[in-house]
PDB file of N, CA and C in Angstrom:
ATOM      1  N   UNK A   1       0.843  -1.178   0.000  1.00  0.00           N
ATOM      2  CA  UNK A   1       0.000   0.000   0.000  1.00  0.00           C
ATOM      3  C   UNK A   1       0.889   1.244   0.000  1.00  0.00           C
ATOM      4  N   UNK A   2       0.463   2.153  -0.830  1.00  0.00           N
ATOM      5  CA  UNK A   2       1.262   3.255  -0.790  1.00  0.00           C
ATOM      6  C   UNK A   2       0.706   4.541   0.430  1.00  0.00           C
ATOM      7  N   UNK A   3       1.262   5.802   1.009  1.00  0.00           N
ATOM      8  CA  UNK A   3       0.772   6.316   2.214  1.00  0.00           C
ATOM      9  C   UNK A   3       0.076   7.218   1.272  1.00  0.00           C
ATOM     10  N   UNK A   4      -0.911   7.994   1.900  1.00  0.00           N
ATOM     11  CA  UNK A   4      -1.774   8.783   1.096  1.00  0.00           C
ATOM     12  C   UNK A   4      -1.761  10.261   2.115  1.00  0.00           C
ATOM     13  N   UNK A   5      -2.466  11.084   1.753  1.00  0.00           N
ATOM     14  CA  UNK A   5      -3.158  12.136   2.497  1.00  0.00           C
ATOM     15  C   UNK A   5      -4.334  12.655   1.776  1.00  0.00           C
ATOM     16  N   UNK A   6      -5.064  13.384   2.786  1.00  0.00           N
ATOM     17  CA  UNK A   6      -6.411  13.905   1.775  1.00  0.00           C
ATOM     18  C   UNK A   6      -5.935  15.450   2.199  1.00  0.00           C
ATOM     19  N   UNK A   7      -6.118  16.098   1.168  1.00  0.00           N
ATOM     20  CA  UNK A   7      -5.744  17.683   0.988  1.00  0.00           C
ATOM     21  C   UNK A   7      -7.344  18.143   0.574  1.00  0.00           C
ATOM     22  N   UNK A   8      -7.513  19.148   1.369  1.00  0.00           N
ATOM     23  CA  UNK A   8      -8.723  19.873   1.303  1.00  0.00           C
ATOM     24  C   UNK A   8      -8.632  21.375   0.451  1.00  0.00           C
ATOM     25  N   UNK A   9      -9.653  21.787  -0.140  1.00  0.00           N
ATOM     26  CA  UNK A   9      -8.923  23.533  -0.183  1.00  0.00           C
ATOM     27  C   UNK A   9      -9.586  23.993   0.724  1.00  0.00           C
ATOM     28  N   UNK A  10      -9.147  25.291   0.924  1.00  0.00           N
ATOM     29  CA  UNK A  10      -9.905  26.326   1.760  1.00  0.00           C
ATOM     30  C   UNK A  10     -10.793  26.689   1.510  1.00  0.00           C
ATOM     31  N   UNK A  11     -11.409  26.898   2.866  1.00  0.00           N
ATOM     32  CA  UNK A  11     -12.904  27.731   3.071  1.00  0.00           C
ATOM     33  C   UNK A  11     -12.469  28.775   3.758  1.00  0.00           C
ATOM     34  N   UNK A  12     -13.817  29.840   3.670  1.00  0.00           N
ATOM     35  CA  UNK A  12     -13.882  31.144   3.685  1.00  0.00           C
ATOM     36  C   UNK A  12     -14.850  31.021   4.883  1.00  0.00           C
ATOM     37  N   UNK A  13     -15.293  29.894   5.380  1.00  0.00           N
ATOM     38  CA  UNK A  13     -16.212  30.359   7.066  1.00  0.00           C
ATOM     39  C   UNK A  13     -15.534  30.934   7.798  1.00  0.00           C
ATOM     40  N   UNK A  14     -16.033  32.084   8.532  1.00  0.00           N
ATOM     41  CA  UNK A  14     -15.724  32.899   9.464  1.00  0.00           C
ATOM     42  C   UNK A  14     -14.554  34.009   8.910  1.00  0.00           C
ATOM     43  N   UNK A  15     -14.227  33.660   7.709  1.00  0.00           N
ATOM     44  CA  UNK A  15     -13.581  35.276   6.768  1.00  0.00           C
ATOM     45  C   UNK A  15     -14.360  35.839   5.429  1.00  0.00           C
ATOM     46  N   UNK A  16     -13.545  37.135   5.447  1.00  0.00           N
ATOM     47  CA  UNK A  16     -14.322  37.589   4.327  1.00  0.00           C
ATOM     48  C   UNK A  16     -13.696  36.866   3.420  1.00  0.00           C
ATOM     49  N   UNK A  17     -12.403  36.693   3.424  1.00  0.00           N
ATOM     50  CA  UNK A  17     -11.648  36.254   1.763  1.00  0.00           C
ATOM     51  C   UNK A  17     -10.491  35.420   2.428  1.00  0.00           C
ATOM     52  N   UNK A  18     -10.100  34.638   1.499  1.00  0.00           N
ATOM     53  CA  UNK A  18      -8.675  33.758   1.314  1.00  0.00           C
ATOM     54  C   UNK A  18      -7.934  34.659   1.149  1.00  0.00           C
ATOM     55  N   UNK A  19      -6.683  34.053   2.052  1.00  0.00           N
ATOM     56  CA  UNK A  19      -5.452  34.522   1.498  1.00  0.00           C
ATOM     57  C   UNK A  19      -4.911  34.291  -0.063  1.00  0.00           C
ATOM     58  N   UNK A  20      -3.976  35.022  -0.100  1.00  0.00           N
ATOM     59  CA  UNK A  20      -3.745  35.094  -2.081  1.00  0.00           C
ATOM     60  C   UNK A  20      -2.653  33.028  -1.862  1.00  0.00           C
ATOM     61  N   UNK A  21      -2.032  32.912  -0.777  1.00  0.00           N
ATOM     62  CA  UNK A  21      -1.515  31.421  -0.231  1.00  0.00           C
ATOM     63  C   UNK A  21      -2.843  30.772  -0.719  1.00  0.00           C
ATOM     64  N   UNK A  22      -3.721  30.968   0.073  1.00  0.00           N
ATOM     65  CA  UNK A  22      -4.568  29.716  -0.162  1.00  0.00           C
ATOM     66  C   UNK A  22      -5.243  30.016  -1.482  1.00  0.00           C
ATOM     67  N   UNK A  23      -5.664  31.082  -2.108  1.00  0.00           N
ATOM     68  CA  UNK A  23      -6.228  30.608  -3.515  1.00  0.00           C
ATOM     69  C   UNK A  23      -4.949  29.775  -4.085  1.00  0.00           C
ATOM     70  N   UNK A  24      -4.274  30.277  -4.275  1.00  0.00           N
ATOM     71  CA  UNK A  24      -3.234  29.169  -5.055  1.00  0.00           C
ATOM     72  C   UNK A  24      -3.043  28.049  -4.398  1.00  0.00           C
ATOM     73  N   UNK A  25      -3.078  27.702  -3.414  1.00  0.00           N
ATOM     74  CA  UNK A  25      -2.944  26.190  -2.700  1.00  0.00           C
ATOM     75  C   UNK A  25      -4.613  25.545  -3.410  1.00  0.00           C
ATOM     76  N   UNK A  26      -5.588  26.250  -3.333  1.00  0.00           N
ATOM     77  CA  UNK A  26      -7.020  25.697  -3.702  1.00  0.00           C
ATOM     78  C   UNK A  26      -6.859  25.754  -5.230  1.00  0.00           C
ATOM     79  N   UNK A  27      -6.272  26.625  -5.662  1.00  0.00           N
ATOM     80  CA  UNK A  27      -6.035  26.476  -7.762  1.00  0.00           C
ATOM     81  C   UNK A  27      -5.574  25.189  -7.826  1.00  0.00           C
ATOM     82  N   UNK A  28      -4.680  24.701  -7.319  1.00  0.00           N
ATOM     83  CA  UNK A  28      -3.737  23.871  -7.525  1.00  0.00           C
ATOM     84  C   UNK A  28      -4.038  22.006  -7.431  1.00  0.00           C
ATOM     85  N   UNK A  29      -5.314  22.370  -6.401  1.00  0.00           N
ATOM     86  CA  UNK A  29      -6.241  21.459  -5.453  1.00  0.00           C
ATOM     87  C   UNK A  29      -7.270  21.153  -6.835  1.00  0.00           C
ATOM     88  N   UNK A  30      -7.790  22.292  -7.219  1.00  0.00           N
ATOM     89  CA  UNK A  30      -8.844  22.151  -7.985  1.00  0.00           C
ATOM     90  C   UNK A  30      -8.237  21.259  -9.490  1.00  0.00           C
ATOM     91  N   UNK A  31      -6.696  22.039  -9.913  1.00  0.00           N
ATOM     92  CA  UNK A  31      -6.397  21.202 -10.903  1.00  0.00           C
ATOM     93  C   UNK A  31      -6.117  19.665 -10.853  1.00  0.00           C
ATOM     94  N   UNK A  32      -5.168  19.408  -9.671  1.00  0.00           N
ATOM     95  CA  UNK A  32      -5.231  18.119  -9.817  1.00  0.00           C
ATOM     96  C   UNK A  32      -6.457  16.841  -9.708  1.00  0.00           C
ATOM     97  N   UNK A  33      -7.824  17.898  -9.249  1.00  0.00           N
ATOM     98  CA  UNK A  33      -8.910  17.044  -9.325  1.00  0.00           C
ATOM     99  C   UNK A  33      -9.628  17.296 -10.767  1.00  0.00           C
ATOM    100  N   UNK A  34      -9.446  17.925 -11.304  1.00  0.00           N
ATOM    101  CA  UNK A  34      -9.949  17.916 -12.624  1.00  0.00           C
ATOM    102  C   UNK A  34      -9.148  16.520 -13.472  1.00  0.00           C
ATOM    103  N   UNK A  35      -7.671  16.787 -12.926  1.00  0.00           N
ATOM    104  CA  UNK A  35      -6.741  15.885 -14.008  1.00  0.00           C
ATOM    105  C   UNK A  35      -7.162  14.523 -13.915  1.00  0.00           C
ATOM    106  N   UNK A  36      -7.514  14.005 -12.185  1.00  0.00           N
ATOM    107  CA  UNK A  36      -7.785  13.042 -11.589  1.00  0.00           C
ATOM    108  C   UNK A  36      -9.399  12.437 -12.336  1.00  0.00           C
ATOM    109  N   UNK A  37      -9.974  13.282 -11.916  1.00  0.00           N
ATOM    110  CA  UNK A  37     -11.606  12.646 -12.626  1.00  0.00           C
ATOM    111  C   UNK A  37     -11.366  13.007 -14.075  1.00  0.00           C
ATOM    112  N   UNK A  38     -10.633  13.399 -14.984  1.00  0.00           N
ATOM    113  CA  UNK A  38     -10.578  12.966 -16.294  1.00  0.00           C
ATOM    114  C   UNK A  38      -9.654  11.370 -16.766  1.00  0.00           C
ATOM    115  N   UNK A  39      -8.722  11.188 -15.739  1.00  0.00           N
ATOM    116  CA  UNK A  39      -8.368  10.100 -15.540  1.00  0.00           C
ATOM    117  C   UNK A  39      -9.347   8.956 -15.298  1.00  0.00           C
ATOM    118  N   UNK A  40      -9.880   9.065 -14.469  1.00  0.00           N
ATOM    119  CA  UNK A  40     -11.384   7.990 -13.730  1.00  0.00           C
ATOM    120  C   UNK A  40     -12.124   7.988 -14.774  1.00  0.00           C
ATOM    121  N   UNK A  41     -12.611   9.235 -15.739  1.00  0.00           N
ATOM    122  CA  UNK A  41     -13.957   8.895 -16.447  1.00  0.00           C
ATOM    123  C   UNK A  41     -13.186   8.420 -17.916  1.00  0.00           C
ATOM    124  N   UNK A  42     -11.708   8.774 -18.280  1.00  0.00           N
ATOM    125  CA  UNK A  42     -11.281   7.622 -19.339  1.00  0.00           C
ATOM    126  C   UNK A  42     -11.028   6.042 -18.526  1.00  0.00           C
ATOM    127  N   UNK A  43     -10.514   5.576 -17.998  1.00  0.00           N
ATOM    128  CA  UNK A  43     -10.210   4.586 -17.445  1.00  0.00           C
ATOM    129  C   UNK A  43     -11.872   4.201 -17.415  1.00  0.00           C
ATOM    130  N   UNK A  44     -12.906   4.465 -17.123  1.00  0.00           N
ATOM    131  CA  UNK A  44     -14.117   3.855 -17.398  1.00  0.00           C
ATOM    132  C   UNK A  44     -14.355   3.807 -18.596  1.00  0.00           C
ATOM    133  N   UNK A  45     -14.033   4.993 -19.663  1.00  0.00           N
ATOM    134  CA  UNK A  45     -14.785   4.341 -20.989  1.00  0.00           C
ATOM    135  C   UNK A  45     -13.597   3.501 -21.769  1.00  0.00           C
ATOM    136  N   UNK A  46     -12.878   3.520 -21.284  1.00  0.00           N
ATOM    137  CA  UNK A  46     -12.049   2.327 -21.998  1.00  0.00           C
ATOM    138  C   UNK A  46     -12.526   0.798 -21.233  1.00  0.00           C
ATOM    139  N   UNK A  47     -12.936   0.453 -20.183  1.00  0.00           N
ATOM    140  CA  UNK A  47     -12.571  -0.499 -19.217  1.00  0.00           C
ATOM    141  C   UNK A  47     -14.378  -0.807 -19.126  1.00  0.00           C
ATOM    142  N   UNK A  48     -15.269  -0.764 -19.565  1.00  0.00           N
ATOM    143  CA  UNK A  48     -16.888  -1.005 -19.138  1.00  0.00           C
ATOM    144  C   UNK A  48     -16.799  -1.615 -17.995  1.00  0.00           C
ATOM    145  N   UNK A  49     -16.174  -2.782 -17.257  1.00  0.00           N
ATOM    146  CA  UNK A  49     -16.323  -3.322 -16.540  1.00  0.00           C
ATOM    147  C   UNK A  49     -16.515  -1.997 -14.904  1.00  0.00           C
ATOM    148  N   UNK A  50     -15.652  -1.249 -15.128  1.00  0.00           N
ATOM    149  CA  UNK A  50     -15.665   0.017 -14.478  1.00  0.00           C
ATOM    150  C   UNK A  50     -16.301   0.855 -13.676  1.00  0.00           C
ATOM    151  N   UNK A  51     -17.859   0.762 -15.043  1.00  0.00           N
ATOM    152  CA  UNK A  51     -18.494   1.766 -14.995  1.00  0.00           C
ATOM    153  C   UNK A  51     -20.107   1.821 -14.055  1.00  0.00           C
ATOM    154  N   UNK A  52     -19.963   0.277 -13.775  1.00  0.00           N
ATOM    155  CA  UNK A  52     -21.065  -0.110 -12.817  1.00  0.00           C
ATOM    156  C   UNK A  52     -21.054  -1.052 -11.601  1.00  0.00           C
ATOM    157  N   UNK A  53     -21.447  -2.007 -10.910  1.00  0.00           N
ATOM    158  CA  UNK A  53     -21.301  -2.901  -9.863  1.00  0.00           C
ATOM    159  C   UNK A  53     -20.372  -3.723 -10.642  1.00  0.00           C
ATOM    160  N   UNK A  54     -19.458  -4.442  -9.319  1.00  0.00           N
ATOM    161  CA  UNK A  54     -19.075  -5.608  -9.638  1.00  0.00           C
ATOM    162  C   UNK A  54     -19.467  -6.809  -8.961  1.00  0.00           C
ATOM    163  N   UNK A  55     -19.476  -7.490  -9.805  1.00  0.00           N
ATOM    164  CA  UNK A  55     -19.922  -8.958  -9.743  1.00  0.00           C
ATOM    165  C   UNK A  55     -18.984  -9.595  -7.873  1.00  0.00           C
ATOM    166  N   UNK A  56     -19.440 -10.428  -7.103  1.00  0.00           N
ATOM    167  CA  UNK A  56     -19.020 -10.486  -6.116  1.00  0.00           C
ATOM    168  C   UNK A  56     -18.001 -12.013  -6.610  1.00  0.00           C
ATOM    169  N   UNK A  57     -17.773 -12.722  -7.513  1.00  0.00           N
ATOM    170  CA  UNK A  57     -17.183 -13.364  -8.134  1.00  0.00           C
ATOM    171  C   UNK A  57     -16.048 -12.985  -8.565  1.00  0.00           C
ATOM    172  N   UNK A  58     -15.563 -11.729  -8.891  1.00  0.00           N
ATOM    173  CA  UNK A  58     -14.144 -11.358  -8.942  1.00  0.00           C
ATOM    174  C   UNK A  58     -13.414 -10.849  -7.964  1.00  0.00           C
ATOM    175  N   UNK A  59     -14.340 -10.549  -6.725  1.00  0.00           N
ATOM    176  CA  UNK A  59     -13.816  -9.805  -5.638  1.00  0.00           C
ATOM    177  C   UNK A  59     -12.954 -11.255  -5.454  1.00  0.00           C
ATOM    178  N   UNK A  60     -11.689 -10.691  -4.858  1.00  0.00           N
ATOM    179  CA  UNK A  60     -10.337 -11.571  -4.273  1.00  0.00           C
ATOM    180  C   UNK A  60      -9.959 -10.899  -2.723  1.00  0.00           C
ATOM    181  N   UNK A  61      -9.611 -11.761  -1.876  1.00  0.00           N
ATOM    182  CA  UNK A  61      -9.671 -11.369  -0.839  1.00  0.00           C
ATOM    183  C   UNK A  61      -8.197 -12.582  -0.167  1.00  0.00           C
ATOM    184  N   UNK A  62      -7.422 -11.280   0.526  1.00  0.00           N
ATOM    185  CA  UNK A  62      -6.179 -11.997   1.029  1.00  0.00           C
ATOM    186  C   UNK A  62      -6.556 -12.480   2.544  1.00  0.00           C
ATOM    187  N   UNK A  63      -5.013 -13.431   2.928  1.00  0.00           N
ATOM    188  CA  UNK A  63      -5.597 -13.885   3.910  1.00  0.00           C
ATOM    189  C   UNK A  63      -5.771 -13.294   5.304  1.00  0.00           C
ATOM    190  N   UNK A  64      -5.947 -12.245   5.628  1.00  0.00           N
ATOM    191  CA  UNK A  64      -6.394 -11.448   6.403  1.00  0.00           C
ATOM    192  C   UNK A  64      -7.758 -11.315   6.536  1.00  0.00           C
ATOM    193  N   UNK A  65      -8.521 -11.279   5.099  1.00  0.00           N
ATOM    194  CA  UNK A  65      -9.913 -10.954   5.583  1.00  0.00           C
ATOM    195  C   UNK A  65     -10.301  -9.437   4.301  1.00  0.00           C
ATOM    196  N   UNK A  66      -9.139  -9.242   3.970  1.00  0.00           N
ATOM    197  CA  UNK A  66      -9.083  -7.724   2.871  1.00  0.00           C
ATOM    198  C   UNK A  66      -9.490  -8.071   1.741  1.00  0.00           C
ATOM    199  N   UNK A  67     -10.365  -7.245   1.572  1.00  0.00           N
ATOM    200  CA  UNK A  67     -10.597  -6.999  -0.153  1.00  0.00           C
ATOM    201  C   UNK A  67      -9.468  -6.359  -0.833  1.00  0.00           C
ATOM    202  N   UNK A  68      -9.299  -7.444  -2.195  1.00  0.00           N
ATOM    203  CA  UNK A  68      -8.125  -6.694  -3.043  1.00  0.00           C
ATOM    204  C   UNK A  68      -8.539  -6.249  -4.276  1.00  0.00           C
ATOM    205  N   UNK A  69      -9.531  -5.486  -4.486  1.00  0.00           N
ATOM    206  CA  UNK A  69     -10.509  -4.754  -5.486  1.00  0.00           C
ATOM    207  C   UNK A  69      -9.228  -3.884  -6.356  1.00  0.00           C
ATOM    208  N   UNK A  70      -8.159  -3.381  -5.714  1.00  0.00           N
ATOM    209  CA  UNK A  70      -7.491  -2.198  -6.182  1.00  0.00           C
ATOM    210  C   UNK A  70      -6.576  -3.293  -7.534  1.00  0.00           C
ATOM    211  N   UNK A  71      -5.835  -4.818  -6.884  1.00  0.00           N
ATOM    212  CA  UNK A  71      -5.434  -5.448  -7.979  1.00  0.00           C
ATOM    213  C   UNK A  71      -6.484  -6.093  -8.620  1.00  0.00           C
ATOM    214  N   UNK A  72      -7.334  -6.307  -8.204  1.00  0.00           N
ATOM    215  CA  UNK A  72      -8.393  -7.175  -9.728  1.00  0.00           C
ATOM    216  C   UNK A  72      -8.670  -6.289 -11.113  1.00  0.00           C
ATOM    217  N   UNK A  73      -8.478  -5.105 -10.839  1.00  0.00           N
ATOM    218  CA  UNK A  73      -8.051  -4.786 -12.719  1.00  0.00           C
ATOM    219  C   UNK A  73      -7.019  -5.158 -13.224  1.00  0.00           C
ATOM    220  N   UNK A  74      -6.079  -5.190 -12.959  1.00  0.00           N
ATOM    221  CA  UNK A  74      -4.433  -4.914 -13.287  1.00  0.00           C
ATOM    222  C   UNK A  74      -4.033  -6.341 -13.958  1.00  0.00           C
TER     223      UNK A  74
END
């Protein structure tokens, strides 16, 4: 497993405005989620299997008890 973080952008509760820091920390936020869900919605129209439920027949599960959903495309 690789380590992750979740990055939020900023909100404006309890100010009038963002700092000129955080619009660009939130520009930056916003692009890589654009890049990301254009990634996701090709990877579905190439892949149909993708684009709806999966069958509980391909789910693979190690011996721990884990679902390994992330390798059953690959």
């Amino acid at each position: 497993m690789h380590p992750a973080s979740l990055v939020l952008p900023a909100f404006t509760k309890g100010k009038t405005q963002l700092s000129s820091h955080e619009v660009e920390q939130t520009q930056e936020i916003a692009n890589v989620r654009i890049h990301l869900e254009r990634v996701i919605g090709s990877g579905q129209n190439r892949y149909s299997i993708l684009k709806g439920s999966w069958p509980v027949e391909l789910l693979q599960y190690n011996k721990c008890g884990e679902c390994k959903i992330d390798q059953s495309a690959c």
